[in-house]
N, C-alpha and C. Protein backbone atom coordinates (compact mmCIF):
# COMPACT_ATOMS: atom_id res chain seq x y z
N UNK A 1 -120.55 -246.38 -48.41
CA UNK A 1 -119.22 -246.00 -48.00
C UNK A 1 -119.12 -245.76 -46.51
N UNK A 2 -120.07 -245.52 -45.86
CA UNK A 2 -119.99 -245.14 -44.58
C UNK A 2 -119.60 -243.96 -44.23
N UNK A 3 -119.40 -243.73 -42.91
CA UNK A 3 -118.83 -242.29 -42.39
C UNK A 3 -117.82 -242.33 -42.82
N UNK A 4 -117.34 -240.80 -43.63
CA UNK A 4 -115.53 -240.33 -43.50
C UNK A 4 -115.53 -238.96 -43.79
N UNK A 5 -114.28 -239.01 -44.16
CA UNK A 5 -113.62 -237.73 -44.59
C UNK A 5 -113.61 -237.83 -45.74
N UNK A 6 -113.31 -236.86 -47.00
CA UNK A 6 -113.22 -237.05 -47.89
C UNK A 6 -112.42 -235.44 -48.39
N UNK A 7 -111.05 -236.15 -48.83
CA UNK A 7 -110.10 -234.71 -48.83
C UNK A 7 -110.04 -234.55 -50.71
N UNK A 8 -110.32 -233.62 -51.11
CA UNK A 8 -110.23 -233.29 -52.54
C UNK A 8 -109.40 -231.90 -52.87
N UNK A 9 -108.43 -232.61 -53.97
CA UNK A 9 -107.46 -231.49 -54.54
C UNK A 9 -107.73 -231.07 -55.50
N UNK A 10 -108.78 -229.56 -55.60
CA UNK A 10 -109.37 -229.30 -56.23
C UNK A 10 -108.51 -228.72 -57.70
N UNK A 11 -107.47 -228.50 -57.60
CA UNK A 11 -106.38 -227.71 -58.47
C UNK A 11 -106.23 -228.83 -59.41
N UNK A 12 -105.99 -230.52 -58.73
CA UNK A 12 -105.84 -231.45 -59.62
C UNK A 12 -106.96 -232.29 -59.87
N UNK A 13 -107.52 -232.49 -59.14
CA UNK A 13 -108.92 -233.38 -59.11
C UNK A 13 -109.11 -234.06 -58.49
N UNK A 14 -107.84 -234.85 -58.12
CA UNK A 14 -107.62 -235.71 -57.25
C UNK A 14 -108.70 -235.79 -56.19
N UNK A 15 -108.96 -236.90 -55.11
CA UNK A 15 -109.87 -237.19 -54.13
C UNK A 15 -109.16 -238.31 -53.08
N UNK A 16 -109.27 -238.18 -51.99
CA UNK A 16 -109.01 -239.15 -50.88
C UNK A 16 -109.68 -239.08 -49.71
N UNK A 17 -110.77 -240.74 -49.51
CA UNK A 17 -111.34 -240.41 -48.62
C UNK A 17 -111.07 -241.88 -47.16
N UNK A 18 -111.20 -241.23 -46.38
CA UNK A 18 -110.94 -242.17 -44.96
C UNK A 18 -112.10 -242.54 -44.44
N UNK A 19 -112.61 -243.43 -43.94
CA UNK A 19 -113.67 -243.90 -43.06
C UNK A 19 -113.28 -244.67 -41.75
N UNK A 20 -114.63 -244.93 -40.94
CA UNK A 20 -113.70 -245.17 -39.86
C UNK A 20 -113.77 -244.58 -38.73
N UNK A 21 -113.93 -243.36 -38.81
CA UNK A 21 -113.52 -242.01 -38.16
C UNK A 21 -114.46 -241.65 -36.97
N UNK A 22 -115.86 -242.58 -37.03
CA UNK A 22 -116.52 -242.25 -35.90
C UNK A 22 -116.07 -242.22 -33.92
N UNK A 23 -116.15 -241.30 -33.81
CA UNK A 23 -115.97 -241.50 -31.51
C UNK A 23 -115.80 -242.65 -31.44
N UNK A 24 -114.61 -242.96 -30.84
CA UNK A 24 -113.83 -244.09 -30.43
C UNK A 24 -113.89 -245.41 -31.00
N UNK A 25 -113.96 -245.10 -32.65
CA UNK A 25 -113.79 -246.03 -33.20
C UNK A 25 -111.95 -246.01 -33.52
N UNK A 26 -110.87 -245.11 -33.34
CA UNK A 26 -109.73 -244.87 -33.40
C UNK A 26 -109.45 -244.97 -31.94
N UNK A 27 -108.82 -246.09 -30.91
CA UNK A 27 -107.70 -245.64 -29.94
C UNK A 27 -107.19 -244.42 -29.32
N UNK A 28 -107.77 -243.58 -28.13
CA UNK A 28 -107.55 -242.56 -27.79
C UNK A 28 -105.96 -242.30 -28.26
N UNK A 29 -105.47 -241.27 -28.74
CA UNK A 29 -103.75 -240.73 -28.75
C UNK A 29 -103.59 -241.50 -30.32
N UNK A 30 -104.58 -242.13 -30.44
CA UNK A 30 -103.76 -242.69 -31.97
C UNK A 30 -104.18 -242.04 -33.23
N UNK A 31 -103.34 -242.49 -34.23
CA UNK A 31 -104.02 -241.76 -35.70
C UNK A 31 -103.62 -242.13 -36.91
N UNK A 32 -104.35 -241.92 -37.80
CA UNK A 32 -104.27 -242.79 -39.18
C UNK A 32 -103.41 -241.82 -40.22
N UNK A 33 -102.26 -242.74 -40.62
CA UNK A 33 -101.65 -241.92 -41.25
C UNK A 33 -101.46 -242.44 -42.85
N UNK A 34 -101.61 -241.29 -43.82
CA UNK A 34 -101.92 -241.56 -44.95
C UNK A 34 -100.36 -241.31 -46.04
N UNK A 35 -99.82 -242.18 -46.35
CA UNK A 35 -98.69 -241.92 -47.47
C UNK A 35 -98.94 -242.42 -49.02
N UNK A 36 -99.24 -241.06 -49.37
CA UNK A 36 -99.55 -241.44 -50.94
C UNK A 36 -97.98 -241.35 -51.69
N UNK A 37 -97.01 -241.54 -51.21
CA UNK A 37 -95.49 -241.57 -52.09
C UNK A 37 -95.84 -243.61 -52.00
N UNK A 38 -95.79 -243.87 -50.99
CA UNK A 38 -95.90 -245.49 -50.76
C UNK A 38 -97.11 -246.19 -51.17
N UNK A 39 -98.47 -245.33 -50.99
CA UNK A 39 -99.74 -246.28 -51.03
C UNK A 39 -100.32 -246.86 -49.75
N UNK A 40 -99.38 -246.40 -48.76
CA UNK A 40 -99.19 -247.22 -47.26
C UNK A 40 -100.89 -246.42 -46.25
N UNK A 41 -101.63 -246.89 -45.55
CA UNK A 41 -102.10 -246.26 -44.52
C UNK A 41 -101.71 -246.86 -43.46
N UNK A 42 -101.55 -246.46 -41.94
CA UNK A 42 -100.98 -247.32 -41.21
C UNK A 42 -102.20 -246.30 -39.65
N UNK A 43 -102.27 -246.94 -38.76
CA UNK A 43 -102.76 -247.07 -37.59
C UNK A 43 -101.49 -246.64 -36.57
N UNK A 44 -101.23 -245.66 -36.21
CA UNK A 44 -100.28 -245.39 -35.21
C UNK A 44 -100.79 -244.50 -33.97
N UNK A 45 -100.01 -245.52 -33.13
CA UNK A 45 -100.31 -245.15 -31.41
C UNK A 45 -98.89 -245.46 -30.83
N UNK A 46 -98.03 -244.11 -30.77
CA UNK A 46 -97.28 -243.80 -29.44
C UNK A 46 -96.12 -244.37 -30.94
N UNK A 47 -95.02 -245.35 -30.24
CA UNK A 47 -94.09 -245.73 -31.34
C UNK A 47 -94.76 -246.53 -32.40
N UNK A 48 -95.85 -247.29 -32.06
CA UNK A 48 -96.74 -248.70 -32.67
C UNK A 48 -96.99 -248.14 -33.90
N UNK A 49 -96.58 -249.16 -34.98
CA UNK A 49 -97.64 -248.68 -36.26
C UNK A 49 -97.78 -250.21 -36.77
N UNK A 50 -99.41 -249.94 -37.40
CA UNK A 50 -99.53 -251.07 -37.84
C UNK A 50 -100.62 -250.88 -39.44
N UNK A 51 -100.61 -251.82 -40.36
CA UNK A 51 -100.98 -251.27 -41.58
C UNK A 51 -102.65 -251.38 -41.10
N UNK A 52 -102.73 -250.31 -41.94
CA UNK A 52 -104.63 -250.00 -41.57
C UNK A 52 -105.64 -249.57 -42.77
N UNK A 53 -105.60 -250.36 -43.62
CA UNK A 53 -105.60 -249.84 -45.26
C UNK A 53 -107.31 -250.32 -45.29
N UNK A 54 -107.93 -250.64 -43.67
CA UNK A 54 -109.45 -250.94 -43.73
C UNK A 54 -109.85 -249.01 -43.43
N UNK A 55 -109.31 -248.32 -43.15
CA UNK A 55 -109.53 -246.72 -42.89
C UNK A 55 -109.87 -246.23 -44.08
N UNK A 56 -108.98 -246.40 -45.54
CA UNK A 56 -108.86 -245.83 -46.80
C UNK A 56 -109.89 -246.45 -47.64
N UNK A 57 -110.69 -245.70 -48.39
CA UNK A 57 -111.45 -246.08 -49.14
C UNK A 57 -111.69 -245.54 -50.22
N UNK A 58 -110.55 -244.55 -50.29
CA UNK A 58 -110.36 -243.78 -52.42
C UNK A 58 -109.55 -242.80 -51.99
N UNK A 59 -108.49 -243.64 -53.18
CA UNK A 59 -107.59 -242.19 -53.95
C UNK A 59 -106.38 -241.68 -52.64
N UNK A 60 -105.10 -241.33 -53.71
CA UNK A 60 -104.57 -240.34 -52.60
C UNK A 60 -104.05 -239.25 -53.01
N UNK A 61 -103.85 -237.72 -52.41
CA UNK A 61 -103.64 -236.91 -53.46
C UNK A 61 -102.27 -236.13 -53.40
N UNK A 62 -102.26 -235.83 -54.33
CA UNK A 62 -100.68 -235.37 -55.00
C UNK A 62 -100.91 -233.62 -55.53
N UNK A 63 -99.79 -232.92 -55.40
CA UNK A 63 -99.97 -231.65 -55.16
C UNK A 63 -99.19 -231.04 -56.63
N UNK A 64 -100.06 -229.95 -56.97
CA UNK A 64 -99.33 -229.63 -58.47
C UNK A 64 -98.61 -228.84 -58.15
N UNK A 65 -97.59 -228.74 -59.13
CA UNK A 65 -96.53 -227.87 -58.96
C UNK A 65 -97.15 -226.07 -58.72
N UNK A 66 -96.37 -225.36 -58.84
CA UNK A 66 -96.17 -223.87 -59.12
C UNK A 66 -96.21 -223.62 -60.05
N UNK A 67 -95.80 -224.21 -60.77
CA UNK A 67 -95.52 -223.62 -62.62
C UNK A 67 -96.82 -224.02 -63.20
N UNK A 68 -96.96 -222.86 -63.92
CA UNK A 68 -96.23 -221.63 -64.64
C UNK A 68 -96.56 -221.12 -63.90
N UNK A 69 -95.66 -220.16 -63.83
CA UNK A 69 -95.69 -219.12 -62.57
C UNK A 69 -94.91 -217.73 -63.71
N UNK A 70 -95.42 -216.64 -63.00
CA UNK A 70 -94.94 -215.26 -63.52
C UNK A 70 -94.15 -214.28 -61.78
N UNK A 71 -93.16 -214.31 -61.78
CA UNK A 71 -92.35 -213.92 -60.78
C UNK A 71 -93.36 -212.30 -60.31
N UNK A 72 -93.40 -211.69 -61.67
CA UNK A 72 -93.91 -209.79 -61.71
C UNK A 72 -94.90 -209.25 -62.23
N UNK A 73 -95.67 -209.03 -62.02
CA UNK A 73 -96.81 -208.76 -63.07
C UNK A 73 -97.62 -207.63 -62.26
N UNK A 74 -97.60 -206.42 -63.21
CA UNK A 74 -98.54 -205.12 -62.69
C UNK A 74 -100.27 -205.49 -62.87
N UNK A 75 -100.36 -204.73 -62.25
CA UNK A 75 -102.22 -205.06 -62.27
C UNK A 75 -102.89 -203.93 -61.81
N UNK A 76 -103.84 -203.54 -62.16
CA UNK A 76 -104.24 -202.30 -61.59
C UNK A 76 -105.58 -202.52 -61.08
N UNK A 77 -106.41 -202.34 -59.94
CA UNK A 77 -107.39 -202.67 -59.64
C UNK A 77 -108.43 -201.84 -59.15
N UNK A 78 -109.75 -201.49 -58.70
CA UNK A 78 -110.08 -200.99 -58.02
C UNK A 78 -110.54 -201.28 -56.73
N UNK A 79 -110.81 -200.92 -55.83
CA UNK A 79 -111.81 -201.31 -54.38
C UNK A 79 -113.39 -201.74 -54.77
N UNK A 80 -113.71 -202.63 -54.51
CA UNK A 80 -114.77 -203.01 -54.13
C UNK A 80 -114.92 -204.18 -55.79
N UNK A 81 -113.92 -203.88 -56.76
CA UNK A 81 -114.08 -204.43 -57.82
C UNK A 81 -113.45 -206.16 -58.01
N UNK A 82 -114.31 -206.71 -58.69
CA UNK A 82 -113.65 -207.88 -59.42
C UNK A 82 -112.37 -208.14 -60.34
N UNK A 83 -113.11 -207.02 -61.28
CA UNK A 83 -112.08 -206.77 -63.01
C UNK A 83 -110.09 -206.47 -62.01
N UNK A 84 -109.65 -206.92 -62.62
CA UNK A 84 -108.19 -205.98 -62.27
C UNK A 84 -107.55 -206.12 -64.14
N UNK A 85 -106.55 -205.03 -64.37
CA UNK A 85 -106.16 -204.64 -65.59
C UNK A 85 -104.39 -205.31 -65.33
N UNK A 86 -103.93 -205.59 -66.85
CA UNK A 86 -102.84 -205.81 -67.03
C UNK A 86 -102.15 -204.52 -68.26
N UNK A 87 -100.82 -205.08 -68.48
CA UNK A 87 -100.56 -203.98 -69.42
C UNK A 87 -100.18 -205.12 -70.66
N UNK A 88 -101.66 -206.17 -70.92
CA UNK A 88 -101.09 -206.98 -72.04
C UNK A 88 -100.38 -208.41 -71.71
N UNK A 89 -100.52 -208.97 -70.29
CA UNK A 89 -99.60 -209.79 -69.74
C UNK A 89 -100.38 -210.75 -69.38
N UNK A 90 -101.81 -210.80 -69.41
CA UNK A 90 -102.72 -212.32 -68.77
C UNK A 90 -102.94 -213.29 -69.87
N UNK A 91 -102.32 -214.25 -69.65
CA UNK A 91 -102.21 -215.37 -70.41
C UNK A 91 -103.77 -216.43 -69.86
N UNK A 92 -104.07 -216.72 -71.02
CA UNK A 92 -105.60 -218.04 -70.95
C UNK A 92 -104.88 -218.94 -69.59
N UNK A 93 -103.86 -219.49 -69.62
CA UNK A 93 -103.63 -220.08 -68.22
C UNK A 93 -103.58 -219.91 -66.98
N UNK A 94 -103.88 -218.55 -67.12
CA UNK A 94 -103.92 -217.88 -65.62
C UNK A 94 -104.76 -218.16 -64.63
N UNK A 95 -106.38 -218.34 -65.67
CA UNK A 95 -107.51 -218.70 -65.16
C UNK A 95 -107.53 -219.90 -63.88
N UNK A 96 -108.17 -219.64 -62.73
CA UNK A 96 -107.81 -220.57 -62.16
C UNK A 96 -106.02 -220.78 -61.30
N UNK A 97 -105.37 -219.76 -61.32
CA UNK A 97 -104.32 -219.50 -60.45
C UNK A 97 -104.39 -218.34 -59.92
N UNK A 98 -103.51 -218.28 -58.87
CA UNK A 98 -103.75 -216.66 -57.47
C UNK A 98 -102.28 -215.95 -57.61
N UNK A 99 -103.31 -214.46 -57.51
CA UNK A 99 -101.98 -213.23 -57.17
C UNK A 99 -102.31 -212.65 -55.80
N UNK A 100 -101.17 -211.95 -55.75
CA UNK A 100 -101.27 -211.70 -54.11
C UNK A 100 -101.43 -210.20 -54.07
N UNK A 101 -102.53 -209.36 -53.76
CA UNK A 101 -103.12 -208.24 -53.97
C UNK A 101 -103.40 -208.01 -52.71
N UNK A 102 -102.93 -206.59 -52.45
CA UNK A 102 -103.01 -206.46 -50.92
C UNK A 102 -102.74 -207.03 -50.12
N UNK A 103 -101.90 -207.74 -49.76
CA UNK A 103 -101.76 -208.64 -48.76
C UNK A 103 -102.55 -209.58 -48.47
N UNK A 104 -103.13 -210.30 -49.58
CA UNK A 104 -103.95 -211.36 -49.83
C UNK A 104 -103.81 -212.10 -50.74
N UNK A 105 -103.89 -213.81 -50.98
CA UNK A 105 -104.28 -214.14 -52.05
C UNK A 105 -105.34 -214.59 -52.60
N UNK A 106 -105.47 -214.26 -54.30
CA UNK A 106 -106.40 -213.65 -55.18
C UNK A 106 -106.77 -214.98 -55.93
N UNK A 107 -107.59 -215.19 -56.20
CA UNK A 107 -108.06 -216.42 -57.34
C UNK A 107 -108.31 -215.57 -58.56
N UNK A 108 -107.87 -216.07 -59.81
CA UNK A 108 -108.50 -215.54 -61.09
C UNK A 108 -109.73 -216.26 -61.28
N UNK A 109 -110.58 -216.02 -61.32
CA UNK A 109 -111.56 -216.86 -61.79
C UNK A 109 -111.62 -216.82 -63.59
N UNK A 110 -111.30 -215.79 -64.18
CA UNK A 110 -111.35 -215.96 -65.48
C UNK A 110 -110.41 -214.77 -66.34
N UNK A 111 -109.81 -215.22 -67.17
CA UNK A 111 -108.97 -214.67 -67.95
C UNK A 111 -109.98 -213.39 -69.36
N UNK A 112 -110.12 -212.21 -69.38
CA UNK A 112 -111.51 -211.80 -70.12
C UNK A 112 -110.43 -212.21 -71.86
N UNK A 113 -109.16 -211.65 -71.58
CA UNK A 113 -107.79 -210.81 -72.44
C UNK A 113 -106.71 -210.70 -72.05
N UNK A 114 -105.94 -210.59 -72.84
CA UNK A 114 -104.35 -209.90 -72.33
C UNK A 114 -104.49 -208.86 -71.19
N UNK A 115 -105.28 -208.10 -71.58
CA UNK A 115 -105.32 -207.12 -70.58
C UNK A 115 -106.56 -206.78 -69.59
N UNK A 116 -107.32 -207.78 -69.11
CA UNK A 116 -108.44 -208.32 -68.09
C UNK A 116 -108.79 -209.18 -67.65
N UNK A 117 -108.72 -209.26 -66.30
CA UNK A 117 -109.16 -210.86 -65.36
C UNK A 117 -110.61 -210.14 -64.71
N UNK A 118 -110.90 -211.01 -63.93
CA UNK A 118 -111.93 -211.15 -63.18
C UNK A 118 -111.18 -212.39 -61.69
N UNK A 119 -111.28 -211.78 -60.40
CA UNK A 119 -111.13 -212.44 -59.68
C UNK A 119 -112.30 -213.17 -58.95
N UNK A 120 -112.06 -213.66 -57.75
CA UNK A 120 -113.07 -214.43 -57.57
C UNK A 120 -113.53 -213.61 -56.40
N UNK A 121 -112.59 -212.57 -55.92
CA UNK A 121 -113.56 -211.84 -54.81
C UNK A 121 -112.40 -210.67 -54.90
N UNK A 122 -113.62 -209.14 -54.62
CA UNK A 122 -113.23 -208.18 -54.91
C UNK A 122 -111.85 -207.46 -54.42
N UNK A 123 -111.45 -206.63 -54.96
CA UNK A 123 -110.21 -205.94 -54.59
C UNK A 123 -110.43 -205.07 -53.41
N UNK A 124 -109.58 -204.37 -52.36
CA UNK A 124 -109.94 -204.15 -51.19
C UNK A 124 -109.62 -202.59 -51.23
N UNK A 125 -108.71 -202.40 -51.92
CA UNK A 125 -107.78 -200.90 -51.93
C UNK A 125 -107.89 -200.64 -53.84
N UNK A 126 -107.77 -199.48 -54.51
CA UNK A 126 -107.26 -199.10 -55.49
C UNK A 126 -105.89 -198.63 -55.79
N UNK A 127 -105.83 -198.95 -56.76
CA UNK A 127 -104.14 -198.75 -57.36
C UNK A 127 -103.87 -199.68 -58.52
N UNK A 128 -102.40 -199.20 -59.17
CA UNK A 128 -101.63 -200.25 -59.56
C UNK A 128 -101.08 -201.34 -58.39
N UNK A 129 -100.08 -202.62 -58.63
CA UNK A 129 -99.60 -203.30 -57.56
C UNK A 129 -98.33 -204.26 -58.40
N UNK A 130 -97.62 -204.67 -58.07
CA UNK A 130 -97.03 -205.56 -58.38
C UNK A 130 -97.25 -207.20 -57.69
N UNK A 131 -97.67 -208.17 -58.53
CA UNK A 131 -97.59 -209.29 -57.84
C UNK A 131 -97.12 -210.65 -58.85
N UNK A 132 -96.82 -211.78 -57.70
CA UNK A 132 -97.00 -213.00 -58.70
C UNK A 132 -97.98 -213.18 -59.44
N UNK A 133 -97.21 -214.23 -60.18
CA UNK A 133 -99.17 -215.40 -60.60
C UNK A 133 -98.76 -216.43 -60.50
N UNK A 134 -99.47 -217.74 -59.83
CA UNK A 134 -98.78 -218.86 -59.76
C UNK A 134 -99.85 -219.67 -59.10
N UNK A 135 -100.05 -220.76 -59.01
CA UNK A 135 -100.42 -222.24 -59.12
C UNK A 135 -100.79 -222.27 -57.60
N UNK A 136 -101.60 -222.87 -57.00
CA UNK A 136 -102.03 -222.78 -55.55
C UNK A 136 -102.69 -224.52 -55.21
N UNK A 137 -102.53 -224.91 -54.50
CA UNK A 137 -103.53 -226.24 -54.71
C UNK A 137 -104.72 -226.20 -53.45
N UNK A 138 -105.87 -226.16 -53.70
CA UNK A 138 -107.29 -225.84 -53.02
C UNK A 138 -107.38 -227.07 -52.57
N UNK A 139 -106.96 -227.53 -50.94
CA UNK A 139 -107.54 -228.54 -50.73
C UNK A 139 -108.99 -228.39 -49.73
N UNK A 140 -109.83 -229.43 -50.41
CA UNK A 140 -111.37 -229.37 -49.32
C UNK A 140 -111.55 -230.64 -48.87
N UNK A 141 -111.92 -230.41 -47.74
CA UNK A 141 -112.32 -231.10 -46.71
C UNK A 141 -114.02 -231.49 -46.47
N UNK A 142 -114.62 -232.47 -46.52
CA UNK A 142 -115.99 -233.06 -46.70
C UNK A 142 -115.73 -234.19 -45.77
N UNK A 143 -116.87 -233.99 -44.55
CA UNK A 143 -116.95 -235.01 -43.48
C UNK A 143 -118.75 -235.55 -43.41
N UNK A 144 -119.14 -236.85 -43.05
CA UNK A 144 -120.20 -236.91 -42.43
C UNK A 144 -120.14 -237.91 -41.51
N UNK A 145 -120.54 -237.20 -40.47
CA UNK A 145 -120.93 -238.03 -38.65
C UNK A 145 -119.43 -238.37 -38.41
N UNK A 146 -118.19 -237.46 -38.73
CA UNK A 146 -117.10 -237.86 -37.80
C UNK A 146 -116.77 -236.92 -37.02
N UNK A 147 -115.80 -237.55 -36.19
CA UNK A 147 -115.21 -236.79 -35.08
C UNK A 147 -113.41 -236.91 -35.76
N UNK A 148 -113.24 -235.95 -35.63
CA UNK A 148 -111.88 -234.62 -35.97
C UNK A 148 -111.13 -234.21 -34.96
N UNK A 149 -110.14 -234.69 -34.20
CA UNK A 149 -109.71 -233.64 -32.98
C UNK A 149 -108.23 -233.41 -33.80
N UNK A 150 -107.41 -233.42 -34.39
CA UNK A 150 -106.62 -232.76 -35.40
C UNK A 150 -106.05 -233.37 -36.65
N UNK A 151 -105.49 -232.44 -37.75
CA UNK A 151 -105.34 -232.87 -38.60
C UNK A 151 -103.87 -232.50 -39.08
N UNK A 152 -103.13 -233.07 -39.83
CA UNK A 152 -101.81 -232.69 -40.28
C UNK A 152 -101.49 -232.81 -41.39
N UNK A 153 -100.72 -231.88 -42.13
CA UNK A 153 -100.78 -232.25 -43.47
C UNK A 153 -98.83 -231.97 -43.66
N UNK A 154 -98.45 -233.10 -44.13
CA UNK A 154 -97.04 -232.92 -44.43
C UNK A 154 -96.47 -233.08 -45.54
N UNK A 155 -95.62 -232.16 -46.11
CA UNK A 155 -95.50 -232.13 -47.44
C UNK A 155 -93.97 -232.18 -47.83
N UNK A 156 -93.30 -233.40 -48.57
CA UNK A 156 -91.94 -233.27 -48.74
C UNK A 156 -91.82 -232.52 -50.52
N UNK A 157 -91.39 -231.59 -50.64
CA UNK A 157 -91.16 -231.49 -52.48
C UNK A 157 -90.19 -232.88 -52.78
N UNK A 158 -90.21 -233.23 -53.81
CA UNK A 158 -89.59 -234.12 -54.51
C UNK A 158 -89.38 -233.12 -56.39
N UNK A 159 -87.50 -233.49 -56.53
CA UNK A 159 -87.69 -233.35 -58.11
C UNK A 159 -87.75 -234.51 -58.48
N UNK A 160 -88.40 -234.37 -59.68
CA UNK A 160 -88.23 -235.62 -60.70
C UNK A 160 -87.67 -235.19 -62.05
């Protein structure tokens, strides 16, 4: 496969990777732009675009919704702890979506019960709290031997 990037949406599974990417193998000021609504990659410098679909070499990725989402949900937690408590309200689907605890957001890593999660990193403060629960999409980034001077990520919602 050669040198690239390789961007993975870990929420969906999805994977998209670019090659290519080595020191001045891209046109100083230019950059490869990726549209997964079209399928299109294109090579653009200044107004110029031109199709560049030798850059792309897997997949393009698509972003999951929010839903299911819970607008309110109490939780009670401690400092330094994983566990946080419900009053009966954690649904098996939770697993794998984030609340916003302390002014942070939270990964569930696992659903125990109705009334116990386990996050994926500890609570900072004790208390009850009020927060969402809702759907997040984890994107990662995996490079070898490229050069990166920025990246952009643009996102239109679409209903269907």
């Amino acid at each position: 496969m050669g040198e690239g990037l390789t961007f993975e949406n870990v929420t969906t599974g999805q994977q998209c990777r670019v090659v290519g990417l080595k020191a001045n193998e891209i046109p100083p000021g230019a950059y490869i732009e990726l549209d997964s609504f079209t399928g299109q990659v294109w090579l653009v410098e200044g107004e110029a675009r031109e199709l560049a679909f030798h850059y792309h070499d897997l997949g393009y990725l698509m972003l999951a919704p929010c839903t299911p989402l819970v607008r309110s949900i109490q939780v009670n937690c401690a400092e330094g702890d994983t566990m946080i408590e419900s009053k009966g309200l954690f649904l098996p689907h939770m697993a794998g979506q984030f609340i916003y605890l302390h002014g942070i957001w939270r990964k569930i890593h696992r659903v125990i019960d109705a009334y116990t999660a386990h996050l994926t990193q500890p609570s900072t403060e004790t208390g009850w709290a009020d927060t969402p629960v809702v759907t997040m999409n984890e994107i990662w980034l995996r490079g070898e031997d490229i050069t990166l001077t920025k990246l952009e990520i643009e996102y239109e919602p679409r209903v269907r």
